[in-house]
C-alpha atoms as a PDB file:
ATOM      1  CA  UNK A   1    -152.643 275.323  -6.859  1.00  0.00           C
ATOM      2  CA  UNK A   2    -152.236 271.646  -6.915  1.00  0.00           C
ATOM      3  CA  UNK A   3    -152.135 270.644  -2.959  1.00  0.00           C
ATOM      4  CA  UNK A   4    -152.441 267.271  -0.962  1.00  0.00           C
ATOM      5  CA  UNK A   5    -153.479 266.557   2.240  1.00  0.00           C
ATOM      6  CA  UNK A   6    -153.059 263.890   4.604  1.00  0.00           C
ATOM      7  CA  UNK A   7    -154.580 263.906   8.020  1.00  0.00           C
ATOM      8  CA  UNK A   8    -154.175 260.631  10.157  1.00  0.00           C
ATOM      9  CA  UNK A   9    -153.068 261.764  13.648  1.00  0.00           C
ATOM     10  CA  UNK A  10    -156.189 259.933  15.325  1.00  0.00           C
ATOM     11  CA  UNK A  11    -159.216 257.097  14.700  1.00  0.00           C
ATOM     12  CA  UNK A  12    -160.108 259.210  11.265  1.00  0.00           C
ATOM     13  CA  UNK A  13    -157.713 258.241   8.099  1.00  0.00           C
ATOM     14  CA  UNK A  14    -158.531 261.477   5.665  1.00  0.00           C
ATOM     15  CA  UNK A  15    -157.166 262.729   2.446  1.00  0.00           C
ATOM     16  CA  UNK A  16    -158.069 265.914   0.062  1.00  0.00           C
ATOM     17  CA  UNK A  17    -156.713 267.363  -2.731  1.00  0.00           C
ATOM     18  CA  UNK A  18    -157.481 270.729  -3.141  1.00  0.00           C
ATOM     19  CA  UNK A  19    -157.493 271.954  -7.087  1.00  0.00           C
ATOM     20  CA  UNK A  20    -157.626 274.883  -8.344  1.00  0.00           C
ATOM     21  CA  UNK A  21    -160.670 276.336  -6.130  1.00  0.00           C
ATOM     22  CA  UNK A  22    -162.250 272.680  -5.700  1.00  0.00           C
ATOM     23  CA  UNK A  23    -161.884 270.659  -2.652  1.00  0.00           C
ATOM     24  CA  UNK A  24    -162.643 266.835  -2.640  1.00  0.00           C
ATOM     25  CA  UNK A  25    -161.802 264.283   0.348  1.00  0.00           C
ATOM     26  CA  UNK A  26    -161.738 261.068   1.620  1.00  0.00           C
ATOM     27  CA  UNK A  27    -162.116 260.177   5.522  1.00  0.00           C
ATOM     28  CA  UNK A  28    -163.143 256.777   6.876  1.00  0.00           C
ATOM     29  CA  UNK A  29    -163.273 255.850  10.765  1.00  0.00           C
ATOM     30  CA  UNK A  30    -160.804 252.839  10.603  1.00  0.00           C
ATOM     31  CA  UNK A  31    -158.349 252.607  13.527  1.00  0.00           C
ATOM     32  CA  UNK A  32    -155.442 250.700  12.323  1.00  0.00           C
ATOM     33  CA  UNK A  33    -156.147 250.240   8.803  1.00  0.00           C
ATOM     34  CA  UNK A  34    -154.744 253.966   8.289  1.00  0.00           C
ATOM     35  CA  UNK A  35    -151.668 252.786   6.482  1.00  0.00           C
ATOM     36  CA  UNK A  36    -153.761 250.152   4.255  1.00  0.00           C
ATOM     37  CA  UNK A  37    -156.434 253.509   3.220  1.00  0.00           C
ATOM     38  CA  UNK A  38    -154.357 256.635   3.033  1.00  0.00           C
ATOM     39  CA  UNK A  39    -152.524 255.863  -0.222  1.00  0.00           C
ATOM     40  CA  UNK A  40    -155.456 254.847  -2.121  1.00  0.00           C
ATOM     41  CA  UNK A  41    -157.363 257.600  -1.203  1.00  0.00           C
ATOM     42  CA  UNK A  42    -155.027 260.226  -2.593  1.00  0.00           C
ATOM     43  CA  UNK A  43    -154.970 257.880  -5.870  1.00  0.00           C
ATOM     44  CA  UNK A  44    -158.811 258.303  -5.922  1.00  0.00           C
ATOM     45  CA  UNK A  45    -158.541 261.814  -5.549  1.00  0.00           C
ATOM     46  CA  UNK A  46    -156.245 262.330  -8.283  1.00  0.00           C
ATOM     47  CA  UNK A  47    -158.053 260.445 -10.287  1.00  0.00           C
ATOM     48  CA  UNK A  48    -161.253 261.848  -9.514  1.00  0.00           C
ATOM     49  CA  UNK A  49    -159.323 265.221 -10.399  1.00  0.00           C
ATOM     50  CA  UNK A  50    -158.428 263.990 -13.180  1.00  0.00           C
ATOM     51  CA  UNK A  51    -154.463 265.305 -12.694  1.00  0.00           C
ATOM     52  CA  UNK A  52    -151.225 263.686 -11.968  1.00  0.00           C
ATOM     53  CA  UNK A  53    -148.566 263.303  -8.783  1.00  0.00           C
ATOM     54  CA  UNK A  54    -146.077 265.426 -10.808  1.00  0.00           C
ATOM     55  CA  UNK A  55    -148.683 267.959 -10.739  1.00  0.00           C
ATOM     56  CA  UNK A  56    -148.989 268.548  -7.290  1.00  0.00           C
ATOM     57  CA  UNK A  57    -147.644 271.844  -6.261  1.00  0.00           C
ATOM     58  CA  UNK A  58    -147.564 271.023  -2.208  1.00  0.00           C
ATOM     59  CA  UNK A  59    -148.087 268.092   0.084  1.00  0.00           C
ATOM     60  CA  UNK A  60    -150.337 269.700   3.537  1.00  0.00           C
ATOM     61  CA  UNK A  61    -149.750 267.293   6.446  1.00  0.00           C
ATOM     62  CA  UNK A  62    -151.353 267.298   9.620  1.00  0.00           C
ATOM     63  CA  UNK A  63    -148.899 266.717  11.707  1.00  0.00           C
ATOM     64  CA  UNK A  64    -150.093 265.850  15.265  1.00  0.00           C
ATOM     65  CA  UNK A  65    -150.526 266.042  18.426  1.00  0.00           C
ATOM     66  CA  UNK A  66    -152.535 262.522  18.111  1.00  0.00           C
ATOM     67  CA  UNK A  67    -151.769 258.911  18.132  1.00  0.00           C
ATOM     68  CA  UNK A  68    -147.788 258.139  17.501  1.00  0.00           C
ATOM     69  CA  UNK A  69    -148.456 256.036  14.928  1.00  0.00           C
ATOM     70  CA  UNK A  70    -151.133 257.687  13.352  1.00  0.00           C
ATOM     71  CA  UNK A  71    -149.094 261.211  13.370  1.00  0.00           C
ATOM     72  CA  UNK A  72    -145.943 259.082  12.623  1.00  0.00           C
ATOM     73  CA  UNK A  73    -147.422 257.312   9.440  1.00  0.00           C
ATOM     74  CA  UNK A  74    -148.600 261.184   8.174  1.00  0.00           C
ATOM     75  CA  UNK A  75    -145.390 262.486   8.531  1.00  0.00           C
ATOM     76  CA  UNK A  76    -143.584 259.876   6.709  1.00  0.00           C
ATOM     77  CA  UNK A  77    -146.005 259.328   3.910  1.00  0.00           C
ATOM     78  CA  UNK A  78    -145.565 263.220   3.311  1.00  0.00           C
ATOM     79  CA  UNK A  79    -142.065 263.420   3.459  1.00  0.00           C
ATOM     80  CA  UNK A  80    -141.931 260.150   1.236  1.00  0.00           C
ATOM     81  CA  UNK A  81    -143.973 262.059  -1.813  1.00  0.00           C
ATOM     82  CA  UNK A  82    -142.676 265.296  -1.717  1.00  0.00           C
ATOM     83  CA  UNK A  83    -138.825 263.519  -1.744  1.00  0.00           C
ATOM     84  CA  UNK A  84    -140.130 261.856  -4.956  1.00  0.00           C
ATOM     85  CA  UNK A  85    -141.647 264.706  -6.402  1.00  0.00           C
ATOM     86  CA  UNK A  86    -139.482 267.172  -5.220  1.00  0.00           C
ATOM     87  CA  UNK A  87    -141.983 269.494  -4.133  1.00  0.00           C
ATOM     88  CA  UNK A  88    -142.503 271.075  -0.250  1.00  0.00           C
ATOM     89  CA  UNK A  89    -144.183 270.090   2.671  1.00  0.00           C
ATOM     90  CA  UNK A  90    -146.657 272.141   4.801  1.00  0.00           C
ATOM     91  CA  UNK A  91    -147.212 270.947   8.438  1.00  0.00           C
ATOM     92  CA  UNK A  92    -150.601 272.037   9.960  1.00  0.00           C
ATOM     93  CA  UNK A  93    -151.202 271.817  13.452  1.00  0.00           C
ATOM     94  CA  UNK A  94    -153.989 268.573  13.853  1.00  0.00           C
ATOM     95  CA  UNK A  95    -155.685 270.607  16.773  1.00  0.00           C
ATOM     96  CA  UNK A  96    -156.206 273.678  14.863  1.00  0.00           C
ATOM     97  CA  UNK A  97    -157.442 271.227  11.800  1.00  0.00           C
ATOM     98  CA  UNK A  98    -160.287 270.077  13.828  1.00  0.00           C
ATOM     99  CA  UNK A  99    -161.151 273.807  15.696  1.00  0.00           C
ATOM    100  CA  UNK A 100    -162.188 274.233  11.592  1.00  0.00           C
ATOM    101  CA  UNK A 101    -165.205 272.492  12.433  1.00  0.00           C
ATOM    102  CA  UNK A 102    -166.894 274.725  15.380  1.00  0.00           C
ATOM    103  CA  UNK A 103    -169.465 276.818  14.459  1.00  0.00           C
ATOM    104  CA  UNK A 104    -168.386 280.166  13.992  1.00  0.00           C
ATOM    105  CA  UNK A 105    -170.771 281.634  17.062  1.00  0.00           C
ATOM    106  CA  UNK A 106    -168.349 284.235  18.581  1.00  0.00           C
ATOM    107  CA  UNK A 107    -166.622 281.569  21.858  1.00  0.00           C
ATOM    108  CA  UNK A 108    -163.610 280.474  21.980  1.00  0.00           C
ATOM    109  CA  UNK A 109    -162.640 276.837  20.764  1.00  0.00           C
ATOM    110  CA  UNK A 110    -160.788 273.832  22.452  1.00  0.00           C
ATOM    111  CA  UNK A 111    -159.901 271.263  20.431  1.00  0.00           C
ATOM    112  CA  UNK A 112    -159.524 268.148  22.781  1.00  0.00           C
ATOM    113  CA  UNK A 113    -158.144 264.732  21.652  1.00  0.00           C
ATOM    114  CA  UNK A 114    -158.249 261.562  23.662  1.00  0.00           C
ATOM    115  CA  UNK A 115    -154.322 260.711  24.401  1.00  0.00           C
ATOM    116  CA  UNK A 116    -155.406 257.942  26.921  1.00  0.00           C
ATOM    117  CA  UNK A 117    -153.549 257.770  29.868  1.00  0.00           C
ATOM    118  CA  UNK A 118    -156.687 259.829  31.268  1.00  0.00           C
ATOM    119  CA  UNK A 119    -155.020 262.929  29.275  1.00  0.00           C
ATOM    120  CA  UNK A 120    -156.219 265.144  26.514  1.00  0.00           C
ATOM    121  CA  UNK A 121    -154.098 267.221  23.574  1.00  0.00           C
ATOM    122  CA  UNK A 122    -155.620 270.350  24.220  1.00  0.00           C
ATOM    123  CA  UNK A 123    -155.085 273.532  22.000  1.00  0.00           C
ATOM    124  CA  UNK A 124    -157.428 276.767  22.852  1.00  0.00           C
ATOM    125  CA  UNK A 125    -158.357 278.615  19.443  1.00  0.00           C
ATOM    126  CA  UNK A 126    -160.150 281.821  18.632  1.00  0.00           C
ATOM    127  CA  UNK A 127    -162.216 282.387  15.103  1.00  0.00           C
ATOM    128  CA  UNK A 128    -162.357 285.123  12.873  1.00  0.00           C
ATOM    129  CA  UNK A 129    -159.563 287.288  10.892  1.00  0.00           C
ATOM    130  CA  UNK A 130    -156.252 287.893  12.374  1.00  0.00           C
ATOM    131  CA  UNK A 131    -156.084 284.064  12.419  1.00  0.00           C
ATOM    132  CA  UNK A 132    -153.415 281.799  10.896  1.00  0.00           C
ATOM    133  CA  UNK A 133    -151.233 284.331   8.791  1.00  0.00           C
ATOM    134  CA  UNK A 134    -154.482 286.680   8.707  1.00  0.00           C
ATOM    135  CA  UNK A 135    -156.452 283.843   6.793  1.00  0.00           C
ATOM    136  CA  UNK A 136    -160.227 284.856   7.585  1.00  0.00           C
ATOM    137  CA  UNK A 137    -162.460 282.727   9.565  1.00  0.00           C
ATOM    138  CA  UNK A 138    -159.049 280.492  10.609  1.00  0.00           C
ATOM    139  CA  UNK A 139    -157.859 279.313  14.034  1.00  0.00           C
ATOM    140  CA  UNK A 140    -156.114 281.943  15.702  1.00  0.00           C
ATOM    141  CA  UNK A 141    -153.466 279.860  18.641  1.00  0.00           C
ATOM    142  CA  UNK A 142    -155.098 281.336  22.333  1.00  0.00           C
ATOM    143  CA  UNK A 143    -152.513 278.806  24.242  1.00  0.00           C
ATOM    144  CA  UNK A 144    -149.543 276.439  23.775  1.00  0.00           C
ATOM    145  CA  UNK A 145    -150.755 273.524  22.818  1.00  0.00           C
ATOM    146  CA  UNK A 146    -150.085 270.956  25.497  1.00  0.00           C
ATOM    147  CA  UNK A 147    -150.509 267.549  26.625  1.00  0.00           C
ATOM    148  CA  UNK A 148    -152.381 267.469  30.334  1.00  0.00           C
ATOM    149  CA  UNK A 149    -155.323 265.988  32.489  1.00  0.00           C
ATOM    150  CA  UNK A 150    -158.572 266.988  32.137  1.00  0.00           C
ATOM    151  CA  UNK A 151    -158.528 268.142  35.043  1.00  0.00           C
ATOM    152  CA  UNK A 152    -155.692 270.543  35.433  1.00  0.00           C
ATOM    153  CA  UNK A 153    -156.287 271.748  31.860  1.00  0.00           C
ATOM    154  CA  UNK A 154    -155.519 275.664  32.489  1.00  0.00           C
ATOM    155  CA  UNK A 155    -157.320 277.926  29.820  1.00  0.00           C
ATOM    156  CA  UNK A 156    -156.944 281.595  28.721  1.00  0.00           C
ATOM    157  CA  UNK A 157    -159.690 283.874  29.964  1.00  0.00           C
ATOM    158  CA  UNK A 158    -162.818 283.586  27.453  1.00  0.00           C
ATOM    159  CA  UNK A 159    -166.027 284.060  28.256  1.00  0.00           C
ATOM    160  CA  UNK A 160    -167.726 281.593  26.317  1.00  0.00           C
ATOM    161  CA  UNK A 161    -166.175 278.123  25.014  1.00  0.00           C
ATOM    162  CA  UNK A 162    -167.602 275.832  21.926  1.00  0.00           C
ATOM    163  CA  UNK A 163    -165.231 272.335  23.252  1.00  0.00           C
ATOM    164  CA  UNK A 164    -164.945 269.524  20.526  1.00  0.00           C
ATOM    165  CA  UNK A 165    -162.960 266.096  20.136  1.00  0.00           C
ATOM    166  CA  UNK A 166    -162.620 262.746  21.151  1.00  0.00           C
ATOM    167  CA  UNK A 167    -161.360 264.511  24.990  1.00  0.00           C
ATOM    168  CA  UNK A 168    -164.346 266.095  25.251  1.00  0.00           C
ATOM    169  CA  UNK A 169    -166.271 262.808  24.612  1.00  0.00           C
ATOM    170  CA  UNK A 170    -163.836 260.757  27.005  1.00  0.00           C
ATOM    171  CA  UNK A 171    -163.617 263.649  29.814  1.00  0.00           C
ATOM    172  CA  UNK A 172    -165.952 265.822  29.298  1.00  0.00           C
ATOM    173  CA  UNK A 173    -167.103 266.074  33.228  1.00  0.00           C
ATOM    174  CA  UNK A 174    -163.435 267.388  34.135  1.00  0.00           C
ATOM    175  CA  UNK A 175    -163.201 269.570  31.056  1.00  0.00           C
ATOM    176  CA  UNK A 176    -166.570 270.886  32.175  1.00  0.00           C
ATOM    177  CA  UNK A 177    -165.016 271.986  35.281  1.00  0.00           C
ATOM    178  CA  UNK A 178    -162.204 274.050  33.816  1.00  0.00           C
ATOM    179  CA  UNK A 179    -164.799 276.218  31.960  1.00  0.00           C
ATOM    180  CA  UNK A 180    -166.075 279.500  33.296  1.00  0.00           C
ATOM    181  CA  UNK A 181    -169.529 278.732  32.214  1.00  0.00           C
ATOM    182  CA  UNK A 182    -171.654 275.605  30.628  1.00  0.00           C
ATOM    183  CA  UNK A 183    -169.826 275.587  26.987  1.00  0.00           C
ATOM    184  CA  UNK A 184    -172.240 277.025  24.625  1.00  0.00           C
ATOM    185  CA  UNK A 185    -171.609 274.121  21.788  1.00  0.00           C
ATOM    186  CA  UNK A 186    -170.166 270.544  22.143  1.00  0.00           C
ATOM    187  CA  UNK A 187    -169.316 267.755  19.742  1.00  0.00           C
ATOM    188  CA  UNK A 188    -167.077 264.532  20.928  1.00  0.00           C
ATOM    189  CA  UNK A 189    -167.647 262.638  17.601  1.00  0.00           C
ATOM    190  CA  UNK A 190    -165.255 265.523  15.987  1.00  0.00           C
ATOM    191  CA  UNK A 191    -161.833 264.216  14.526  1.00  0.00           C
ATOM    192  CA  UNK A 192    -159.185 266.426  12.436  1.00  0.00           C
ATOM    193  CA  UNK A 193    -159.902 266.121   8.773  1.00  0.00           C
ATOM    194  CA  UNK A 194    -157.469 266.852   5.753  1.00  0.00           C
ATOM    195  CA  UNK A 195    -160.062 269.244   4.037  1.00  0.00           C
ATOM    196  CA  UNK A 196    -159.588 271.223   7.005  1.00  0.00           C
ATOM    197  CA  UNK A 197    -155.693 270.971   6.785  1.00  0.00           C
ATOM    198  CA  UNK A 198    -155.795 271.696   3.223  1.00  0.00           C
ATOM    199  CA  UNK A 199    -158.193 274.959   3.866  1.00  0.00           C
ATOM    200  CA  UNK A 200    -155.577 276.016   6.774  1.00  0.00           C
ATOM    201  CA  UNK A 201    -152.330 274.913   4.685  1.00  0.00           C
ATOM    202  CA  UNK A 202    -153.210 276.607   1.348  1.00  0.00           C
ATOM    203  CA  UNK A 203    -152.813 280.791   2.309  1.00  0.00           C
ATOM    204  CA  UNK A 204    -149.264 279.155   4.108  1.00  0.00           C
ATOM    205  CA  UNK A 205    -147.990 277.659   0.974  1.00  0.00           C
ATOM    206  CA  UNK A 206    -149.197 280.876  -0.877  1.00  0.00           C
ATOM    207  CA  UNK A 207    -147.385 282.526   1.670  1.00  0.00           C
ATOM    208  CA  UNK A 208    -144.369 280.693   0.692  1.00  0.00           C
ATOM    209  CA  UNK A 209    -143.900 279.175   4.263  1.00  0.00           C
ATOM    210  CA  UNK A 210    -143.902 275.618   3.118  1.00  0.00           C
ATOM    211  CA  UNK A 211    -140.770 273.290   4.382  1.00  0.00           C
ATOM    212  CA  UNK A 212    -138.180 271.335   2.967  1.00  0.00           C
ATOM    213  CA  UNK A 213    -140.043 267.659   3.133  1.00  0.00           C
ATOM    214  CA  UNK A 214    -137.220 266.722   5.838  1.00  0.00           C
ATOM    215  CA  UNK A 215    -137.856 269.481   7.531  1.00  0.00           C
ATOM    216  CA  UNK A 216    -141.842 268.238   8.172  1.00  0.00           C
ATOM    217  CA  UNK A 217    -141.544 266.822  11.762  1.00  0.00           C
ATOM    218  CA  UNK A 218    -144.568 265.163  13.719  1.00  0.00           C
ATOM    219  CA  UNK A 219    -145.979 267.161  17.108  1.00  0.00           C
ATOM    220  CA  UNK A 220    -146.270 264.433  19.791  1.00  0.00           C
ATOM    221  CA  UNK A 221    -146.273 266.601  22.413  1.00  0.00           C
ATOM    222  CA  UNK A 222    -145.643 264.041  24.562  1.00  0.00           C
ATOM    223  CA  UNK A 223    -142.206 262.961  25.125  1.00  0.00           C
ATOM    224  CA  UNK A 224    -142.892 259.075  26.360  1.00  0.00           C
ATOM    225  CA  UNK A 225    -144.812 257.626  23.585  1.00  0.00           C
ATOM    226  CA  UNK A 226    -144.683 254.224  24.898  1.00  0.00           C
ATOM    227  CA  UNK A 227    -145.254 252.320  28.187  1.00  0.00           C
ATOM    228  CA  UNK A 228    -143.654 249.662  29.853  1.00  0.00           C
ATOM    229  CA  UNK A 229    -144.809 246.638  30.259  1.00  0.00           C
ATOM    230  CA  UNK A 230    -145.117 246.702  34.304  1.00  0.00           C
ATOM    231  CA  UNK A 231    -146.870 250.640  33.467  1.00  0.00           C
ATOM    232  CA  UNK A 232    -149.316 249.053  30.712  1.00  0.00           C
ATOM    233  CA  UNK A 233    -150.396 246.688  33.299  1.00  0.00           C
ATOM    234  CA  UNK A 234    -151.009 249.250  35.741  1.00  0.00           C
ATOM    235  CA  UNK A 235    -152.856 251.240  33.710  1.00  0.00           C
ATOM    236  CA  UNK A 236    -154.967 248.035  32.625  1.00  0.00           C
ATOM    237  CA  UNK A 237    -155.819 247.837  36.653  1.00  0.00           C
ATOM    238  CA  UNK A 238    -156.336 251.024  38.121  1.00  0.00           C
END
């Protein structure tokens, strides 16, 4: 299996190609520069792989909730190569991309990313088999994923919560509150990465529950993506 991913819903621009059984990536911190980077990276991989566009078997998208552009730009970049190449798409949920990276300690997971706005995407994740399509040591969904405060986040019962993301980092006192007990692992420096949507998209595709590339839509979540100018102001202010 010849699959690659893209992963650009927030500040992190990543790309892997996964290859046979070997995984490489690319991921750089660059906020705005994600539509300069993401292209060359999967050129470096494929070099580096030594292995051709026409033989990729899959593109794996992450495909939000993040920033509009960011998800926007991953979406379209996906659905541009797999037109050309006539080859699938598989979407990947960006919140269940970046519960890959809690340690695998027994708590529950939330995956929080900053939407500004003083709101978080949140998505609530268990690890451990019975996850995505029985894939062991995968997120398994707990909740909807939603868009909300911090502070009237509403969780499923769990005893025990590892929280990571930018949210945490940016409202971590309100998240606090929402949590039965002090969370027993934190990490706000945590952004979704396409190794992890390559690991999650992979057993999918094998599956054979890979879409159509216009068929790949972006998550938002949100249904305003944009303020108005007297709303921008306001939210400059208060």
């Amino acid at each position: 299996m010849n699959l690659l991913a893209i992963e650009t819903a927030t500040e992190a621009c990543s790309v892997a190609l996964l290859c046979g059984d070997a995984l490489i990536d690319r991921s750089e911190l660059a906020p705005r520069r994600h539509a300069e980077l993401v292209l060359p990276m999967a050129e470096e991989l494929l070099a580096e792989a030594g292995i051709t566009r026409k033989q990729l078997d899959a593109i794996a998208v992450g495909q939000g909730p993040g920033a509009f552009t960011g998800v926007r730009l991953a979406i379209s970049v996906a659905q541009g190569l797999a037109l050309a190449l006539d080859i699938p798409v598989v979407p990947v949920s960006s919140l269940a991309a970046l519960a890959m990276q809690a340690p695998k300690n027994g708590a529950a997971i939330l995956a929080a990313i900053d939407a500004r706005r003083a709101e978080i995407y949140a998505g609530a994740f268990q690890m451990g088999t019975g996850g995505i399509d029985s894939q062991i040591n995968s997120p398994r969904p707990l909740m909807k994923e939603c868009v909300t405060s911090a502070a009237d986040l509403l969780l499923p019962q769990a005893e025990a919560w590892n929280v990571l993301g930018t949210g945490w980092r940016a409202y971590g006192g309100a998240i606090r509150e929402r949590l039965p007990s002090p969370p027993r692992w934190t990490d706000g420096d945590r952004y979704p990465q396409a190794c992890d949507v390559a690991r999650l998209a992979a057993p999918l595709f094998a599956a054979g529950k890979s879409v159509a590339p216009e068929q790949a839509l972006p998550v938002y979540l949100r249904d305003k993506v944009a303020l108005t100018l007297e709303e921008q102001h306001a939210s400059r202010t208060s």
